[in-house]
N, C-alpha and C. Protein backbone atom coordinates (compact mmCIF):
# COMPACT_ATOMS: atom_id res chain seq x y z
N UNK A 1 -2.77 22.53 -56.30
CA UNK A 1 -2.65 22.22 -54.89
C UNK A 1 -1.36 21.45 -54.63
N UNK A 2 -0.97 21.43 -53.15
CA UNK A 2 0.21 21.14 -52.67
C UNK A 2 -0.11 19.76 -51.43
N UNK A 3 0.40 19.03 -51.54
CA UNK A 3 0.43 18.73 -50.16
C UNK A 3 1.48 18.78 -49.03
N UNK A 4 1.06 18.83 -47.95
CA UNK A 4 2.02 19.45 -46.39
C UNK A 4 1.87 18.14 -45.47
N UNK A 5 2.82 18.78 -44.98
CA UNK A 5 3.52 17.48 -43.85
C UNK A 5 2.54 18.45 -42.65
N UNK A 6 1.94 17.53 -41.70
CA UNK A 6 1.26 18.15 -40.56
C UNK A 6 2.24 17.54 -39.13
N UNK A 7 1.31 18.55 -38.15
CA UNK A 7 1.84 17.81 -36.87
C UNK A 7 2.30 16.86 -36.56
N UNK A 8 1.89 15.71 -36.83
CA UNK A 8 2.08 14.44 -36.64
C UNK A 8 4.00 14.15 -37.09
N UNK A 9 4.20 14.97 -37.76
CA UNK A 9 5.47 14.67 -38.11
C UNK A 9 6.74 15.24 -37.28
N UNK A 10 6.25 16.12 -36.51
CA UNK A 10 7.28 16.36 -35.43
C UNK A 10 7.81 15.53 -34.26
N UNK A 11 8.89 15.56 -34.34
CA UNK A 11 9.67 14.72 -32.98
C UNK A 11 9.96 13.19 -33.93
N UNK A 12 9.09 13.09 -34.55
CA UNK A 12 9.24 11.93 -35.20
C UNK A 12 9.94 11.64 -36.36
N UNK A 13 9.84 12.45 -37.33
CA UNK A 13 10.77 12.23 -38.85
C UNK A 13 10.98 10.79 -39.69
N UNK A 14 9.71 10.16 -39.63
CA UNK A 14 9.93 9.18 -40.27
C UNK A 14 10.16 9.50 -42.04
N UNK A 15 11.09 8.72 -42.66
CA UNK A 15 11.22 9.33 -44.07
C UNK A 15 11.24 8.54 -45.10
N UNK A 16 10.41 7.30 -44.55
CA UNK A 16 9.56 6.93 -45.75
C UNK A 16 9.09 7.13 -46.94
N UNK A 17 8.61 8.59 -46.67
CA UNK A 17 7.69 9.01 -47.85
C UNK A 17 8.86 9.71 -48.97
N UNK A 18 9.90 10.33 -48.29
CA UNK A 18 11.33 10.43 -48.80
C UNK A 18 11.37 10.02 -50.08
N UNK A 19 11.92 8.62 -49.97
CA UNK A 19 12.24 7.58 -51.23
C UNK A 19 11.54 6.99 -52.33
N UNK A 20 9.98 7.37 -51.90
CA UNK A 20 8.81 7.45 -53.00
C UNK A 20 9.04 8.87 -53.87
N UNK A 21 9.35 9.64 -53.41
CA UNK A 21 9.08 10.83 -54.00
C UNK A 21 10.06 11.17 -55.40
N UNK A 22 9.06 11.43 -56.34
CA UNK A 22 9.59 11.61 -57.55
C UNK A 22 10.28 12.75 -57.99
N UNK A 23 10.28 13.98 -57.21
CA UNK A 23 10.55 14.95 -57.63
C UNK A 23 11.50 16.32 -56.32
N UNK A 24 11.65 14.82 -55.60
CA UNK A 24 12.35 15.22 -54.12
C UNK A 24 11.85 16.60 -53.52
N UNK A 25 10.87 16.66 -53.35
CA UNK A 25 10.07 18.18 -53.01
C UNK A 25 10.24 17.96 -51.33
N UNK A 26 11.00 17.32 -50.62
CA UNK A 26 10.83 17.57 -49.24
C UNK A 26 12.26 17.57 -49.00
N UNK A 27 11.99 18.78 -47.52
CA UNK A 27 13.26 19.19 -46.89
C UNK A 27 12.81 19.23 -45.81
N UNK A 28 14.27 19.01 -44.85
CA UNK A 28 14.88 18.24 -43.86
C UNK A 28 15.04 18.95 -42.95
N UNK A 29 14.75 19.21 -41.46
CA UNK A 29 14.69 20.25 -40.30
C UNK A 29 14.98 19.41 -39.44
N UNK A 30 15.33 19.70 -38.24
CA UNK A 30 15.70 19.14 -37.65
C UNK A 30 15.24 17.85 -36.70
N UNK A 31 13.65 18.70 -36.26
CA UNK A 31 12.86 17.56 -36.48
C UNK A 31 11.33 17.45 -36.60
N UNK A 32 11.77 17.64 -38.05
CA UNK A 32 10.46 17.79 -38.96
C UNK A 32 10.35 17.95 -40.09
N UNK A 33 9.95 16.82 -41.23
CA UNK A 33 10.06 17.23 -42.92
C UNK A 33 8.95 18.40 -42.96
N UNK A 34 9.13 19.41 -44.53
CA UNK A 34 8.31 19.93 -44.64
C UNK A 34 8.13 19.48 -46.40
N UNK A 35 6.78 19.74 -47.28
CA UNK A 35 7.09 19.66 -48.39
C UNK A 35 7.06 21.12 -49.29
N UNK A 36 8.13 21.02 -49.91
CA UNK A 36 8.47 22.46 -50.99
C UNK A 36 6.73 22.39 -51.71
N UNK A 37 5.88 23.54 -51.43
CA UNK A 37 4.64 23.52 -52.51
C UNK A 37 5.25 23.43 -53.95
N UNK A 38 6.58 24.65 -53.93
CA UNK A 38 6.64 24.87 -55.42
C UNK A 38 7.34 23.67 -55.96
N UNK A 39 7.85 22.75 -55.17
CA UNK A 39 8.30 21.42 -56.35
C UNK A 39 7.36 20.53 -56.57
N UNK A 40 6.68 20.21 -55.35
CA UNK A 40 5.35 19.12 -55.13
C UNK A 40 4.20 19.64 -56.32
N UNK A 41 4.41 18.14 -57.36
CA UNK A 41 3.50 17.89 -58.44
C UNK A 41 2.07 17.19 -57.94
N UNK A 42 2.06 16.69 -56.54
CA UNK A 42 0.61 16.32 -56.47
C UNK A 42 0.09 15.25 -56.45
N UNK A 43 1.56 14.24 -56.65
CA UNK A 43 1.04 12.55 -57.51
C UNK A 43 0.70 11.86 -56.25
N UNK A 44 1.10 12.06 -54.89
CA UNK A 44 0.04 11.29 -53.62
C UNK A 44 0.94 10.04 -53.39
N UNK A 45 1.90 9.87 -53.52
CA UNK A 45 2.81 8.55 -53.54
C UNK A 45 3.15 8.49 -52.28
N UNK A 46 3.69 9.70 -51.30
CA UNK A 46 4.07 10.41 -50.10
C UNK A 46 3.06 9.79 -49.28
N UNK A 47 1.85 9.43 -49.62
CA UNK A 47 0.90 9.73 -48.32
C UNK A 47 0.81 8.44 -47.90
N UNK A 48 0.54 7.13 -48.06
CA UNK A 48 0.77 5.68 -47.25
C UNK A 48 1.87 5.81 -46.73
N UNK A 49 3.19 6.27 -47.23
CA UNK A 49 4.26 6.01 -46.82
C UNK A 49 4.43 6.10 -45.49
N UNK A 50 3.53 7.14 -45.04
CA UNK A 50 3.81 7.79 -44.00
C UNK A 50 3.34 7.24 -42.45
N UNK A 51 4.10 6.28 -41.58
CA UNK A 51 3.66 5.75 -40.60
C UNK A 51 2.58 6.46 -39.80
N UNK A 52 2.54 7.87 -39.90
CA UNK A 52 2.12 8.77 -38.75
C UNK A 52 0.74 9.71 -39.72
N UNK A 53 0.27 9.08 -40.65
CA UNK A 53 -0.26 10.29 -41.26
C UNK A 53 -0.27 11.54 -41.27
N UNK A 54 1.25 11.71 -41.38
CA UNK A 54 1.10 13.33 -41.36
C UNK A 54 1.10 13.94 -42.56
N UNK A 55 0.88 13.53 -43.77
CA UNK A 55 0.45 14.05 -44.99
C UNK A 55 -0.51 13.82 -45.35
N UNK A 56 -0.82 14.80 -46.00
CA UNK A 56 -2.39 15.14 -46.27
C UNK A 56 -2.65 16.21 -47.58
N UNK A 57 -3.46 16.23 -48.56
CA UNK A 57 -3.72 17.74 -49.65
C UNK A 57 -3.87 18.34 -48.99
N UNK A 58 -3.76 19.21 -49.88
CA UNK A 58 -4.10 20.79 -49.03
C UNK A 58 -5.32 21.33 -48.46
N UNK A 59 -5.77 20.01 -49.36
CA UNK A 59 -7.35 20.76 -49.40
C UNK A 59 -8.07 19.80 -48.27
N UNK A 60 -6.81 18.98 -47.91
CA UNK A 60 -8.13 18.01 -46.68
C UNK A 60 -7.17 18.66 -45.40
N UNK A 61 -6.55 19.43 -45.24
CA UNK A 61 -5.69 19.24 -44.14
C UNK A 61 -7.04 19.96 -43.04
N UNK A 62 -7.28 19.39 -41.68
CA UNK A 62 -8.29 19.96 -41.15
C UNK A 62 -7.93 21.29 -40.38
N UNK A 63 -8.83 21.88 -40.13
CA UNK A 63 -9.02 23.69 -39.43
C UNK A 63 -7.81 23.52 -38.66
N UNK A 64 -7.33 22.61 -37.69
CA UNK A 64 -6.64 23.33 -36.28
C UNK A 64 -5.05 22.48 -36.87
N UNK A 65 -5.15 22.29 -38.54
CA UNK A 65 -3.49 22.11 -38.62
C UNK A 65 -3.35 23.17 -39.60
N UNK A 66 -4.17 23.82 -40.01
CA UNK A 66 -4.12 24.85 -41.35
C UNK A 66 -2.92 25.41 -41.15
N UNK A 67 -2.15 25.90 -40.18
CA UNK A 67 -1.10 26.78 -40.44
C UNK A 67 0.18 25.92 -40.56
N UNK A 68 -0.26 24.58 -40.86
CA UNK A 68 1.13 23.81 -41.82
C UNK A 68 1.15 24.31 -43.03
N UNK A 69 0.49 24.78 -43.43
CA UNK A 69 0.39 24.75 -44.86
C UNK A 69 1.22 25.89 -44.91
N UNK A 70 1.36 26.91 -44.28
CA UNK A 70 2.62 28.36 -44.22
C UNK A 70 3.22 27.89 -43.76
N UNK A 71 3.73 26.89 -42.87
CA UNK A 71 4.63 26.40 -41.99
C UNK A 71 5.69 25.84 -42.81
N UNK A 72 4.52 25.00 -43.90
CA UNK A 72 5.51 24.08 -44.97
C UNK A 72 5.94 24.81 -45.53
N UNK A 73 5.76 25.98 -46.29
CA UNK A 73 6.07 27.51 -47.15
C UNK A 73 7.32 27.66 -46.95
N UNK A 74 6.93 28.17 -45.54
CA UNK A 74 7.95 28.81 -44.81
C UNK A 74 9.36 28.21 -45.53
N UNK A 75 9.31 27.05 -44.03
CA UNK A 75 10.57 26.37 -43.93
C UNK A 75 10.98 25.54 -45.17
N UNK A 76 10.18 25.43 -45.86
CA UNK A 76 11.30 24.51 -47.51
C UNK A 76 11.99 25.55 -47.62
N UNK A 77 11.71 26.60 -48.05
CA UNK A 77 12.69 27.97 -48.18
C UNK A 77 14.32 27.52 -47.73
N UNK A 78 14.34 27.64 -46.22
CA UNK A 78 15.34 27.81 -45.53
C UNK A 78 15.67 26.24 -45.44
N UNK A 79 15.17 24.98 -45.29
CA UNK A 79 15.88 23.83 -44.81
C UNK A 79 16.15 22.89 -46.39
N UNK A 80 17.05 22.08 -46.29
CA UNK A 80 18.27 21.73 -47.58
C UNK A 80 17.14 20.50 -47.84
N UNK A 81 17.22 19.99 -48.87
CA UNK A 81 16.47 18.92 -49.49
C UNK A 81 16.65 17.40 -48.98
N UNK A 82 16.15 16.82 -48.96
CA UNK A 82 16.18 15.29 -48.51
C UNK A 82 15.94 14.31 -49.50
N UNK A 83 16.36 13.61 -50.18
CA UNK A 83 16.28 12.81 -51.09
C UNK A 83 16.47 11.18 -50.87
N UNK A 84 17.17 10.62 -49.48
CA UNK A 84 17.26 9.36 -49.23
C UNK A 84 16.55 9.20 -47.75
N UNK A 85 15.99 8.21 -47.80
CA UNK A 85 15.62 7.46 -46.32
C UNK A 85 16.73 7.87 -45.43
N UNK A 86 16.49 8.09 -43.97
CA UNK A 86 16.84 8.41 -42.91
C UNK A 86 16.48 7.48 -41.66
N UNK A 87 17.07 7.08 -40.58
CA UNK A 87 16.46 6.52 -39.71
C UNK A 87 15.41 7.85 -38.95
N UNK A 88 14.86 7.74 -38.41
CA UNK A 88 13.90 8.09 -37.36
C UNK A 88 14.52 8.63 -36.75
N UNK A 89 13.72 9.78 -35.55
CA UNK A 89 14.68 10.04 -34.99
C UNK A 89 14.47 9.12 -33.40
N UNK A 90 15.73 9.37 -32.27
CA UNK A 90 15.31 7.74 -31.64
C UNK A 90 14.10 7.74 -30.72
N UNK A 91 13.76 9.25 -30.35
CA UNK A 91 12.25 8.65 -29.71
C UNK A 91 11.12 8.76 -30.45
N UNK A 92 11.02 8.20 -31.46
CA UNK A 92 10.30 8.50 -32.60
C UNK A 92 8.75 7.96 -31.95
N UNK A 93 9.10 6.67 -31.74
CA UNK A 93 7.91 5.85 -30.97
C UNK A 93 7.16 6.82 -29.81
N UNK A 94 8.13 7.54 -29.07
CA UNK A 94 7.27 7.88 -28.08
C UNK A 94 6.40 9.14 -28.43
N UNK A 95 6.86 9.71 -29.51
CA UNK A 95 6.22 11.09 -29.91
C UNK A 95 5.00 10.63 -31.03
N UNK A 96 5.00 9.72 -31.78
CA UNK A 96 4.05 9.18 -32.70
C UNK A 96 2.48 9.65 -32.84
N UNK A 97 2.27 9.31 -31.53
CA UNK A 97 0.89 9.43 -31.09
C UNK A 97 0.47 10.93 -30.28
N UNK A 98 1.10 11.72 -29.86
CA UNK A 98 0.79 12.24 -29.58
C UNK A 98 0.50 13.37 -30.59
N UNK A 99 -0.17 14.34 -29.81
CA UNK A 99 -0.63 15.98 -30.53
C UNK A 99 -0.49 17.48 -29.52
N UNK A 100 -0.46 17.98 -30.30
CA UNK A 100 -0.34 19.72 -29.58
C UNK A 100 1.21 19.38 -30.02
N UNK A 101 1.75 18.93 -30.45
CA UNK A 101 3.48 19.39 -30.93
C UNK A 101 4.51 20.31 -31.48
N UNK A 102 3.12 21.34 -31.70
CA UNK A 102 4.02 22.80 -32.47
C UNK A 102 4.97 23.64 -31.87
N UNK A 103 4.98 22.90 -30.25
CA UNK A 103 5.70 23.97 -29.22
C UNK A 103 7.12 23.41 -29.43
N UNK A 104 7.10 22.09 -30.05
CA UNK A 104 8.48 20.83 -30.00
C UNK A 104 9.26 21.18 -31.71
N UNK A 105 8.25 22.11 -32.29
CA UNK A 105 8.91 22.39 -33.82
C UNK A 105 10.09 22.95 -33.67
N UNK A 106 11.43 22.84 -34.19
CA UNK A 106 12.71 23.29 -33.90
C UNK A 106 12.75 23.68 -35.67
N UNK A 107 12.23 25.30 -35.35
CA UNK A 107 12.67 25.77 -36.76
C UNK A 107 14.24 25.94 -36.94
């Protein structure tokens, strides 16, 4: 199993979980990490990091985010790796909390 960056991480990009990561399995969109399945070993270091809980296993991610999990597929493919902390992006705060954000995904 893999774990995926969910909704919660759009508009927002906090990259926290970034600089924990042992094996740099996440890449960088514009605004939205995703995690590479095929680098992600599984070790769970990623998931406090994350102000917004948007990481999660694969196996807990619930019914109405399931299509992160192709989403994350997808786009590691095509977007370049991230390996250092980043600021936020600046309305990070105002997007945090909210949901329904898949329309705001900028593949």
């Amino acid at each position: 199993m893999t774990h995926v960056v969910t909704e919660a991480c759009i508009r927002c990009k906090y990259t926290d979980c970034v600089d924990v990561c042992p094996v740099d399995c996440f890449r960088e969109g514009p605004n939205f990490l995703t995690i590479d399945p095929d680098e992600c070993i599984d070790c769970a270091v990623c998931i406090p990091e994350c102000p917004v809980n948007a990481i999660l296993p694969e196996e807990d991610v619930p019914a109405d985010q399931q299509k992160f999990i192709a989403i994350n597929a997808e786009l590691a493919k095509a977007w370049p790796s991230i390996t250092k902390r980043k600021p936020a992006l600046p309305d990070a705060d105002e997007w945090k909390d909210r949901t329904g954000k898949l329309d705001q995904l900028i593949r």
